[in-house]
C-alpha atoms as a PDB file:
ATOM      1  CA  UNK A   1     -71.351-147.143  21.705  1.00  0.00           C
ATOM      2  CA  UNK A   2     -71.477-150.248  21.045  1.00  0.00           C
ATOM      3  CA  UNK A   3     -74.092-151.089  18.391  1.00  0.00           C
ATOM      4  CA  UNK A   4     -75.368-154.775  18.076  1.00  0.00           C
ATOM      5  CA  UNK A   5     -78.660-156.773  16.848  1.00  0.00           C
ATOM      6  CA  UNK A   6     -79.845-159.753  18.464  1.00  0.00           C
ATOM      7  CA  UNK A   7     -82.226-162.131  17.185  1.00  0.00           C
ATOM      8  CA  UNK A   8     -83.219-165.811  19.656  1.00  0.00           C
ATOM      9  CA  UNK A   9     -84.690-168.082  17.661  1.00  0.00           C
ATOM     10  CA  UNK A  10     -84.733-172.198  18.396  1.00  0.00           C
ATOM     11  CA  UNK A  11     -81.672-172.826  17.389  1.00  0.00           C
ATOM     12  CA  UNK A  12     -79.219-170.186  19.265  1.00  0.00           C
ATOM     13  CA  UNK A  13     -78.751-166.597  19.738  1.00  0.00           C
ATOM     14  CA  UNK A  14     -78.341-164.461  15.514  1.00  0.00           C
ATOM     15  CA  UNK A  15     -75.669-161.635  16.750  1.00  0.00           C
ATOM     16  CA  UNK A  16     -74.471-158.822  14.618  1.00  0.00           C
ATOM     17  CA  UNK A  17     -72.155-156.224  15.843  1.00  0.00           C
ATOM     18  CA  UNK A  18     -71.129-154.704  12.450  1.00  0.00           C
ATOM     19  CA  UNK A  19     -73.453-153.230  10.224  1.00  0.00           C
ATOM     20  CA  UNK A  20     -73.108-152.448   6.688  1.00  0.00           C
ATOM     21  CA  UNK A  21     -75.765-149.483   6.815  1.00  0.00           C
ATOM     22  CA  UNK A  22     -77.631-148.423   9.629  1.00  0.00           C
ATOM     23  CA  UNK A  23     -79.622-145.451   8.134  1.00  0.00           C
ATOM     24  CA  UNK A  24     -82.703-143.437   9.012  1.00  0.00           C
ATOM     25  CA  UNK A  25     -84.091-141.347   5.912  1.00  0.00           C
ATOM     26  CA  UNK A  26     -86.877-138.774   5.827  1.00  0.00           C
ATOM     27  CA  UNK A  27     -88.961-136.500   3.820  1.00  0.00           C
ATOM     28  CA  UNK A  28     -91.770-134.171   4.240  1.00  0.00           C
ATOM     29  CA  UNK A  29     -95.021-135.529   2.739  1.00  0.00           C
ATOM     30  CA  UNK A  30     -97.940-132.739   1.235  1.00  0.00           C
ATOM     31  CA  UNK A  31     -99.160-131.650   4.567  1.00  0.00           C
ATOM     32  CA  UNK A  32     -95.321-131.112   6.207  1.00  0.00           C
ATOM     33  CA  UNK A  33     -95.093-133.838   8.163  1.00  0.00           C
ATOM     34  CA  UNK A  34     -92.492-136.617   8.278  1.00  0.00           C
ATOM     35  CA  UNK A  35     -92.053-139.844   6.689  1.00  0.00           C
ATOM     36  CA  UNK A  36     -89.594-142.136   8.214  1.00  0.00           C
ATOM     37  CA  UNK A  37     -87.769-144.937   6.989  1.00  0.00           C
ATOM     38  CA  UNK A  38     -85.015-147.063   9.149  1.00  0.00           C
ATOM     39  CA  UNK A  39     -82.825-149.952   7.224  1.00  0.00           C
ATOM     40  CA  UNK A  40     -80.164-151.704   8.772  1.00  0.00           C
ATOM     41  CA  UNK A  41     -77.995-154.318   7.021  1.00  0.00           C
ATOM     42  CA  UNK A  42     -75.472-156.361   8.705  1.00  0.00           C
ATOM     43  CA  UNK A  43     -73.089-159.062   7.439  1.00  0.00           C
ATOM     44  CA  UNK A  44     -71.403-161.556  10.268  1.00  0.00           C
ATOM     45  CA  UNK A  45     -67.735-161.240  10.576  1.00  0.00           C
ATOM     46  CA  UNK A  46     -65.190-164.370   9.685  1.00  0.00           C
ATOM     47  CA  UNK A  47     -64.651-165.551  13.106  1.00  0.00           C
ATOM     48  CA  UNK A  48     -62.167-168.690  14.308  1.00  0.00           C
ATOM     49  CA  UNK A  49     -63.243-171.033  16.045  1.00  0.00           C
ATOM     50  CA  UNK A  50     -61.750-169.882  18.962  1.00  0.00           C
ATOM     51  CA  UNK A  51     -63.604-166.169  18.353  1.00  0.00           C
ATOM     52  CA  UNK A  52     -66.787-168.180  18.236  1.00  0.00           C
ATOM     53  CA  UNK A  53     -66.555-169.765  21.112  1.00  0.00           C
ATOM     54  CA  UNK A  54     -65.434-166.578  23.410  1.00  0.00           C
ATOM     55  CA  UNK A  55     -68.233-164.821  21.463  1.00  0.00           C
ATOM     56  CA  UNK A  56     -70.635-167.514  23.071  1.00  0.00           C
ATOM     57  CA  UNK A  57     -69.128-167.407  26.335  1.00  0.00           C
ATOM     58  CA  UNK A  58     -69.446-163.721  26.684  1.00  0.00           C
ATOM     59  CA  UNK A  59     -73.043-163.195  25.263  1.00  0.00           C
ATOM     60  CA  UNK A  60     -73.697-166.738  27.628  1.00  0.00           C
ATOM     61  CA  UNK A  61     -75.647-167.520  24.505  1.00  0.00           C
ATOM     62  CA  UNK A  62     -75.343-170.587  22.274  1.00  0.00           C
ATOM     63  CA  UNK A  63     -75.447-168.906  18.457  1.00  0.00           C
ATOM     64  CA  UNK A  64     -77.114-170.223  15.849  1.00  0.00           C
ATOM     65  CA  UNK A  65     -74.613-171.683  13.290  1.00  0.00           C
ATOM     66  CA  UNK A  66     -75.839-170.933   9.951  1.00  0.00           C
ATOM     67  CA  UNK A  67     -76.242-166.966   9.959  1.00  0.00           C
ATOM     68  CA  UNK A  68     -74.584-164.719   7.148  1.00  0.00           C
ATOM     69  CA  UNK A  69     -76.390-161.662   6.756  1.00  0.00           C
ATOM     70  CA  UNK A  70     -79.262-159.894   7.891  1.00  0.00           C
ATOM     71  CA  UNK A  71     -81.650-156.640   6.918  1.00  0.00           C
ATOM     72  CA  UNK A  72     -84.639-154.823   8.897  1.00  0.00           C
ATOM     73  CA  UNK A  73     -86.391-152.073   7.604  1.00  0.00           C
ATOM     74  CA  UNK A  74     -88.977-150.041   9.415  1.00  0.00           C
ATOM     75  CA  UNK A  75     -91.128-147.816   7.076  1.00  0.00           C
ATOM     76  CA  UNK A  76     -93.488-145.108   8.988  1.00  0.00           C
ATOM     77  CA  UNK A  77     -95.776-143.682   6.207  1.00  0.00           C
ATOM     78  CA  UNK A  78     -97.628-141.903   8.409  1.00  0.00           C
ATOM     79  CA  UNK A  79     -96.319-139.720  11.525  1.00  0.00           C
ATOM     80  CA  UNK A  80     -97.791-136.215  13.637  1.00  0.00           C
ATOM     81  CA  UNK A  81     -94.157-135.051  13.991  1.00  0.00           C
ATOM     82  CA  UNK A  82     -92.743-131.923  11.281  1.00  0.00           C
ATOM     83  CA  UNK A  83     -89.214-132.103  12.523  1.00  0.00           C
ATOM     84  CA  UNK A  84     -87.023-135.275  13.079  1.00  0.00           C
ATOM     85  CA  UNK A  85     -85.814-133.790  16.331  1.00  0.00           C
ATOM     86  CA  UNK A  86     -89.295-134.885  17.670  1.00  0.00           C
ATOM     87  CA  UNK A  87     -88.324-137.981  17.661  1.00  0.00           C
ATOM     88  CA  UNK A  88     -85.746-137.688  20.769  1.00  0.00           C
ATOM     89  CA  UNK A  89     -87.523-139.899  23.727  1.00  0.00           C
ATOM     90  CA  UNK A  90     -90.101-140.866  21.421  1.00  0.00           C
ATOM     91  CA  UNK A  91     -91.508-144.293  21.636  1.00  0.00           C
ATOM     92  CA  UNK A  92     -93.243-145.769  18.282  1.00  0.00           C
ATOM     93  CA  UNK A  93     -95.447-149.056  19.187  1.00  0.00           C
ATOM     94  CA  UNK A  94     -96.509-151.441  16.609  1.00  0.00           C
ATOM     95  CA  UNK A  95     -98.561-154.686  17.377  1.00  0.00           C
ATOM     96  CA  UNK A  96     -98.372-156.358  13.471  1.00  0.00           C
ATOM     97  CA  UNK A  97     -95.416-154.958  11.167  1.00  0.00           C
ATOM     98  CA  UNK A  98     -97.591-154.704   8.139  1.00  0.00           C
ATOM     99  CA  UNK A  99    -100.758-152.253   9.767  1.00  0.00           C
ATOM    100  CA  UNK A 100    -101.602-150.871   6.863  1.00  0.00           C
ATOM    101  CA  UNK A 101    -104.584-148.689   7.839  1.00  0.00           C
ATOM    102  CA  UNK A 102    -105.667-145.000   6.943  1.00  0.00           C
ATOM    103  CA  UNK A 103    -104.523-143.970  11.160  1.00  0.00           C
ATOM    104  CA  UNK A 104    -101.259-145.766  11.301  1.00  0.00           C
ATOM    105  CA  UNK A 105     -99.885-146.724   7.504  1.00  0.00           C
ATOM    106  CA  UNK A 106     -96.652-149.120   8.432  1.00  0.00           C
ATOM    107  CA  UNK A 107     -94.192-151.782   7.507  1.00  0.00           C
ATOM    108  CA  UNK A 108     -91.565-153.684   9.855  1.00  0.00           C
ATOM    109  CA  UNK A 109     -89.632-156.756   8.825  1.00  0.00           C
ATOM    110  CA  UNK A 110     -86.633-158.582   8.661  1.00  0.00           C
ATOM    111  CA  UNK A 111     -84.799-160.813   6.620  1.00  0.00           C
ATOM    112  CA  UNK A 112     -82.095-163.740   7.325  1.00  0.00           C
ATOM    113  CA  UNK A 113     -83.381-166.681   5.347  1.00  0.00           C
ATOM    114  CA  UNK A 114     -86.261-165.250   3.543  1.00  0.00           C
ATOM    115  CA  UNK A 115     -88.008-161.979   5.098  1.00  0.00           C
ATOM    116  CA  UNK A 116     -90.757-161.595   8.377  1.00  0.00           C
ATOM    117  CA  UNK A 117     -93.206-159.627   9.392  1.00  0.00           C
ATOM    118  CA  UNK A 118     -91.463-158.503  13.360  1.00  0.00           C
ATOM    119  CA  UNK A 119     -95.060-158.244  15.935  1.00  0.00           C
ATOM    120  CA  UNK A 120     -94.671-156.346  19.129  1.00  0.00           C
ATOM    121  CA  UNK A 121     -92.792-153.649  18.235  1.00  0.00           C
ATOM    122  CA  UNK A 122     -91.623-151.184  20.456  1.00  0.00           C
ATOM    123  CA  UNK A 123     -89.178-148.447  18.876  1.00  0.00           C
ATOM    124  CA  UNK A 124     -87.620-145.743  20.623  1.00  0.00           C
ATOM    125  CA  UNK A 125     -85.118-142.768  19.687  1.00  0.00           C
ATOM    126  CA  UNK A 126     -82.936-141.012  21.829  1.00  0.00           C
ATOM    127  CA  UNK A 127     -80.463-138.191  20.864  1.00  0.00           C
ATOM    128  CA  UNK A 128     -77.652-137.731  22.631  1.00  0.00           C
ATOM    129  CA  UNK A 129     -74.892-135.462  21.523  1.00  0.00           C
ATOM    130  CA  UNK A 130     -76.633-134.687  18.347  1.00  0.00           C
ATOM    131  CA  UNK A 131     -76.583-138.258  17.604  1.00  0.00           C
ATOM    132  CA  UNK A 132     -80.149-140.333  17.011  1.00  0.00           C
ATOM    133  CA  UNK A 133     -79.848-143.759  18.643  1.00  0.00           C
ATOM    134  CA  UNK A 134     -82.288-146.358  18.024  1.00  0.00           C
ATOM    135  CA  UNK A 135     -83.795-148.917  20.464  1.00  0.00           C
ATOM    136  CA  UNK A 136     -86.266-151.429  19.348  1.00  0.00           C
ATOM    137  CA  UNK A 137     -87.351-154.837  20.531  1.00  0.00           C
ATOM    138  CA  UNK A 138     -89.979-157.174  18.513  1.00  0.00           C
ATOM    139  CA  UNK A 139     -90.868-160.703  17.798  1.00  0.00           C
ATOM    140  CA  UNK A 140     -91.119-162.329  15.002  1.00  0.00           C
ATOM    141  CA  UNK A 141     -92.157-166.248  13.981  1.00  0.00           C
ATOM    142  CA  UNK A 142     -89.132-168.434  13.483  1.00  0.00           C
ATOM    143  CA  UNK A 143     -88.407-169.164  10.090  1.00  0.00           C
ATOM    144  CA  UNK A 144     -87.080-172.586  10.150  1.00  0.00           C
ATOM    145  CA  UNK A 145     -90.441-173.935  12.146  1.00  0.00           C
ATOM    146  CA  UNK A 146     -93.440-174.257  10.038  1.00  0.00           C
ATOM    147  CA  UNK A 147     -95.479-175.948  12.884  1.00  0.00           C
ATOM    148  CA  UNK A 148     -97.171-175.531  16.471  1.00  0.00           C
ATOM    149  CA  UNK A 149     -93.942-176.262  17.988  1.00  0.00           C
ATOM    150  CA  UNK A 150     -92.459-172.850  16.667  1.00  0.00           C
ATOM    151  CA  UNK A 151     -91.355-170.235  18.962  1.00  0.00           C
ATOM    152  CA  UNK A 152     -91.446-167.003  18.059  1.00  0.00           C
ATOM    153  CA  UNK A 153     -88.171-165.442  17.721  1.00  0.00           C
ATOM    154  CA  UNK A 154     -87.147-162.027  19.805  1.00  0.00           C
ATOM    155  CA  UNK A 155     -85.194-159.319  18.633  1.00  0.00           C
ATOM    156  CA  UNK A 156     -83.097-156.762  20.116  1.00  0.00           C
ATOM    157  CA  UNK A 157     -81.735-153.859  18.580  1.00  0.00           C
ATOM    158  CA  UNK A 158     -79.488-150.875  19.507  1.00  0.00           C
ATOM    159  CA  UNK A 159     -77.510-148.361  17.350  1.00  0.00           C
ATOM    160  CA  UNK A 160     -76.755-145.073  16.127  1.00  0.00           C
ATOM    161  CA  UNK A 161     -78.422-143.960  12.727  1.00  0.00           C
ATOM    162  CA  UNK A 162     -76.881-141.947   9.731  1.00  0.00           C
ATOM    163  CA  UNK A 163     -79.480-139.531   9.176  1.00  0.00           C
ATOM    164  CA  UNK A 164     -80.285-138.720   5.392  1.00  0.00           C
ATOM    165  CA  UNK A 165     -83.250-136.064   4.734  1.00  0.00           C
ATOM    166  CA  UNK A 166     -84.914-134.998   2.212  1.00  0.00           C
ATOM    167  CA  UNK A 167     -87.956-132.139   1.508  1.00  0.00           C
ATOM    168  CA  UNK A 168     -90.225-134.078  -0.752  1.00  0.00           C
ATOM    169  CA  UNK A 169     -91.249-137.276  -1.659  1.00  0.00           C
ATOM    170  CA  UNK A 170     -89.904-136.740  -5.366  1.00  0.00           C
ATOM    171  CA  UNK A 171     -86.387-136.164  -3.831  1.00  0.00           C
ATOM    172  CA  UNK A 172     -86.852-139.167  -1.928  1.00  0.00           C
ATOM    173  CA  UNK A 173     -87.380-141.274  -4.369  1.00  0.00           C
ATOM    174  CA  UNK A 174     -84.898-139.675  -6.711  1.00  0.00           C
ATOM    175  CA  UNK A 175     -82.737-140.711  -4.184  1.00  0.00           C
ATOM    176  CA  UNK A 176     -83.781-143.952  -3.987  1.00  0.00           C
ATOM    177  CA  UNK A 177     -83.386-144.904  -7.641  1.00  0.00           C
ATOM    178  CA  UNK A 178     -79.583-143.529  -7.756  1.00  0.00           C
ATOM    179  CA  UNK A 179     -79.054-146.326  -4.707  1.00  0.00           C
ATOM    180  CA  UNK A 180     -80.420-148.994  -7.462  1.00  0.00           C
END
């Protein structure tokens, strides 16, 4: 498969293909049901010029020049499901990326220059194969724009997830600060 992340903002077309970590980790909260968190990193690849510009003509996409890394995390504090195999053909839709609420407790953002909330989101899983795919479109305000003539900026997202698990929140976190 061929996993990628694209990002249009005003000045060109952000494209990843290689990701440093593209990881979905879980645990079971007090009443047994799952909490979900998805981070991707991704750093662009040395390309020639020549690379660049078949890159372009391929995607038929003008890329935005100044693009070295990126990170998205999507952090689901608070789901019905008490497997992770519920999530195949699941679709997860967020309107703002920080809803923090008591019914739907939620962060989704992104970073390239400095990180954004991502609006609009619409997440899906698939397994296939006993692999978990991820699908997920959002917007997000450009960052480079600071005035009514911003655009927002679409992303598109598709890739396979390592799957880490865990059964409580104190492993989780455990976890966690060993990755520090």
């Amino acid at each position: 498969m061929n996993d990628y992340l694209k990002i249009r903002t005003q000045d060109g077309l952000v494209y990843f293909d290689k990701f440093e970590k593209k990881k979905l980790t879980y645990f079971k909260n007090e009443h047994g049901n799952i909490v979900l968190n998805i981070y991707l990193s991704a750093d662009s690849e040395e390309r020639t010029e020549s690379e660049y510009k078949a890159l372009e003509k391929s995607l038929n996409e003008t890329l935005h020049p100044e693009v070295d890394e990126c990170w998205l995390e999507l952090r689901l504090f608070y789901t019905d499901l008490k497997a992770l195999e519920e999530l195949n053909n699941t679709i997860i839709t967020i309107e703002k990326g920080y809803e923090i609420n008591i019914e739907k407790d939620s962060a989704a953002h992104y970073g390239i220059w400095r990180p954004r909330e991502l609006y609009n989101n619409d997440i899906r899983f698939e397994i296939k194969e006993g692999q978990f795919k991820l699908m997920w479109k959002a917007t997000s305000d450009d960052v480079n724009y600071y005035n009514a003539m911003a655009k927002d900026c679409n992303m598109e997202l598709e890739c396979d997830l390592d799957i880490l698990g865990f059964n409580t929140e104190a492993e989780y976190w455990q976890y966690e600060r060993e990755q520090l």
